[in-house]
Protein backbone atom coordinates (compact mmCIF):
# COMPACT_ATOMS: atom_id res chain seq x y z
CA UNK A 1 -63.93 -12.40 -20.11
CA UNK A 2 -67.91 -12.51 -19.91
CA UNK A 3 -70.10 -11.12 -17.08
CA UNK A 4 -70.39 -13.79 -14.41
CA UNK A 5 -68.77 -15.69 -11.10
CA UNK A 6 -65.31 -16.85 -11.68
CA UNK A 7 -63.26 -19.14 -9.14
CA UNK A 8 -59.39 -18.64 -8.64
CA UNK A 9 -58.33 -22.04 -6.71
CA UNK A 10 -54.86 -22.60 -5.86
CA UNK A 11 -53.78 -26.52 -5.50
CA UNK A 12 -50.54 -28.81 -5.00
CA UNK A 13 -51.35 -32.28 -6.86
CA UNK A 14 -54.24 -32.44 -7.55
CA UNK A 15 -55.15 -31.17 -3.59
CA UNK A 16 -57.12 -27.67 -3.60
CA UNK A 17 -55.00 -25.29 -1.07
CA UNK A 18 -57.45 -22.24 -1.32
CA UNK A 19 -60.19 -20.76 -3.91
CA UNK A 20 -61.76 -17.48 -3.67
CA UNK A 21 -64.51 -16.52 -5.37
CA UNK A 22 -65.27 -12.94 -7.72
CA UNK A 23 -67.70 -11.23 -10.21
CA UNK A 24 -67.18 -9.30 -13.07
CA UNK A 25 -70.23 -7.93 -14.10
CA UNK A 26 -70.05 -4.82 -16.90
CA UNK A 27 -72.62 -3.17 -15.07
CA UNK A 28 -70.23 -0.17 -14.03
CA UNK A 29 -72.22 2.28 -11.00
CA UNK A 30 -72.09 5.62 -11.70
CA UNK A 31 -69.14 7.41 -9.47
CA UNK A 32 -70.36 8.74 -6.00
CA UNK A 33 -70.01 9.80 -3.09
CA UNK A 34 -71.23 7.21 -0.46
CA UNK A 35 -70.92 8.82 2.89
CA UNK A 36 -70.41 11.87 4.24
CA UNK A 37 -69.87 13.36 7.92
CA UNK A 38 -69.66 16.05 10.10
CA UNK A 39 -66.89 16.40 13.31
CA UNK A 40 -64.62 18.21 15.35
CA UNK A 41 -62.35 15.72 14.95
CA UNK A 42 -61.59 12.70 12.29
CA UNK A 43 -59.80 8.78 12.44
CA UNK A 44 -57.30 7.85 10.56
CA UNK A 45 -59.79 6.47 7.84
CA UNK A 46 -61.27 9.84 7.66
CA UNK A 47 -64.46 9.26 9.94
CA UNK A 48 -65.54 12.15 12.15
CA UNK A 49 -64.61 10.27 15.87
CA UNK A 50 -67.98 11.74 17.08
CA UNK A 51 -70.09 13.29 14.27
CA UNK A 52 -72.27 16.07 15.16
CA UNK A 53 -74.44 18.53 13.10
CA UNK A 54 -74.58 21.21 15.58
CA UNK A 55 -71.63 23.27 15.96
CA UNK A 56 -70.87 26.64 18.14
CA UNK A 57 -69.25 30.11 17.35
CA UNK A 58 -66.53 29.57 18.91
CA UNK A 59 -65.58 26.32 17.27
CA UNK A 60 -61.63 26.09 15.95
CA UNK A 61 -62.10 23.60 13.10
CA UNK A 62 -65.04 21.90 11.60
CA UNK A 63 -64.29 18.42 10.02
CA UNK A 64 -65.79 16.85 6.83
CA UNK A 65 -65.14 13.60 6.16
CA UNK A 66 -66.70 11.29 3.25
CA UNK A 67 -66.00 8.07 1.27
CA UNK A 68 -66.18 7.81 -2.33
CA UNK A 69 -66.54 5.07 -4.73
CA UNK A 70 -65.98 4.35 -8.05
CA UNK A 71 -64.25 7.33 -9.31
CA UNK A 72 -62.32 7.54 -12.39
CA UNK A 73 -58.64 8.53 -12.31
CA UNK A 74 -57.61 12.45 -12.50
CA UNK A 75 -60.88 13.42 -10.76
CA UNK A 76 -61.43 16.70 -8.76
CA UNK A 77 -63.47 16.94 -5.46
CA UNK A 78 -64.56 19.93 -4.27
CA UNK A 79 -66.09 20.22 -1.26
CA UNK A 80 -67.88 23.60 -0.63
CA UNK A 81 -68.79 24.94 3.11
CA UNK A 82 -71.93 27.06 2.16
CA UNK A 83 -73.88 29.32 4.67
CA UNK A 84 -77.37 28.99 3.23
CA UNK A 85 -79.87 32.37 3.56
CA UNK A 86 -76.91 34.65 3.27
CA UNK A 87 -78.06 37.09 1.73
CA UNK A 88 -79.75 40.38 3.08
CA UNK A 89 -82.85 38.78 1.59
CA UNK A 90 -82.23 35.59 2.97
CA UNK A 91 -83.32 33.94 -0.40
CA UNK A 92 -79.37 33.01 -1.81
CA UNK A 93 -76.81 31.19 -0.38
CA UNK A 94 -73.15 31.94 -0.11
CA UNK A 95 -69.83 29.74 -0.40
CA UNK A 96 -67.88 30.55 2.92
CA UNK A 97 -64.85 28.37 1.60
CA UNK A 98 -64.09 25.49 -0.28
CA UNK A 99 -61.53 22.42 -0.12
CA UNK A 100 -60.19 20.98 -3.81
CA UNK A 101 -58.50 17.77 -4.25
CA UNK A 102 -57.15 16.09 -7.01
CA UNK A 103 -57.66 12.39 -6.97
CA UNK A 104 -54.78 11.21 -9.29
CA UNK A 105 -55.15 7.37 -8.57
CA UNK A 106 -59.48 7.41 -8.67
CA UNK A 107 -60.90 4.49 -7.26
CA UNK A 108 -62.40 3.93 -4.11
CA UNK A 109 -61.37 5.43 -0.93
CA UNK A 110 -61.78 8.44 1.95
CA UNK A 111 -60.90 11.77 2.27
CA UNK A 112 -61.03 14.54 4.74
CA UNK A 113 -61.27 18.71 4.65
CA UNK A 114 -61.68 21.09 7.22
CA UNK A 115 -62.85 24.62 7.23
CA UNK A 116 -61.36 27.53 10.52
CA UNK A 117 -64.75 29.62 10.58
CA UNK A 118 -63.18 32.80 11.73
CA UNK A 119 -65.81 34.78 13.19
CA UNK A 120 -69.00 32.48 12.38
CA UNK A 121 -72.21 33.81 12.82
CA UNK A 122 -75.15 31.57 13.83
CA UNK A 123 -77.35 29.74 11.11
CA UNK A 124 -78.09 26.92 9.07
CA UNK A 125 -74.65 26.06 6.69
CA UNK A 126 -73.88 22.93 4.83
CA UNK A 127 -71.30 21.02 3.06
CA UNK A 128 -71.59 20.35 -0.28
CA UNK A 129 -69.21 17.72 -2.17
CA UNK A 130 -68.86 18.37 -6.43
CA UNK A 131 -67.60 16.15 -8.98
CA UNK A 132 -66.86 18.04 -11.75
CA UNK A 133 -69.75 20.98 -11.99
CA UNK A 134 -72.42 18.45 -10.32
CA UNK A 135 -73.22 18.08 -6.83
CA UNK A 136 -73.15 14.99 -5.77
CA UNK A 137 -73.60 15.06 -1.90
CA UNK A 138 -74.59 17.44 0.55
CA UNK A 139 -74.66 17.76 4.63
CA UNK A 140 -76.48 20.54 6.64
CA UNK A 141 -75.28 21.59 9.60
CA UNK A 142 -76.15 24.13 12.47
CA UNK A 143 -73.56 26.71 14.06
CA UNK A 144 -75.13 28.42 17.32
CA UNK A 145 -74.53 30.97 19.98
CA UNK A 146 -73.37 29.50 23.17
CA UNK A 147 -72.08 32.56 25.44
């Protein structure tokens, strides 16, 4: 099979039914991590319902949803919920908790994580997704102090 357009048609006598059209191409994208989101809450396809970057101290759950394509069987996500300044210099950042998944099947797809921030402070955080030792997307957020 070569690199180009192909045609599958199916037909009765001589009579085309249906044909649909495809592209192999050897041109393989590097695996990433297409979207990624922010919620209190997420869909069934893993889509925060409303998604915010502003969160407060008091919130229960924070949501991180994200899509992913292209990724080769047995990989590992990690996604890491980071508060950034954490130090007492405010010059490193600190990993608050982190979500692993095995991806067994690879492919293309969605998946979601959530982080409880017991006792969050106000300040700048993000989400960072890894493949392997590599970050490969990242998503700031905001908590703040609401009382």
């Amino acid at each position: 099979i070569r690199d180009r357009d192909y045609t599958v048609a199916i037909s009765v006598e001589d009579r085309v039914l249906a044909s649909r059209g495809f592209a192999i191409a050897a041109d393989v994208q590097k695996p990433t991590i297409d979207a990624i989101a922010l919620g209190l809450e997420l869909d069934k396809n893993n889509k925060p319902i409303r998604p915010v970057s502003k969160f407060t101290v008091d919130a229960e759950v924070i949501h991180c949803g994200l899509s992913f394509l292209d990724l080769s069987p047995e990989t590992t996500l990690v996604i890491q919920w980071i508060k950034i300044g954490a130090s007492a210099d405010a010059q490193e950042d600190a990993v608050l908790y982190m979500n692993r998944m095995e991806l067994p099947w690879g492919g293309t797809g969605t998946v979601g994580a959530n982080w409880q921030p017991y006792d969050i402070e106000p300040g700048q955080y993000k989400v960072a997704v890894l493949l392997g030792e590599e970050t490969v997307a990242e998503s700031p957020f905001e908590v703040v102090d609401v009382r």
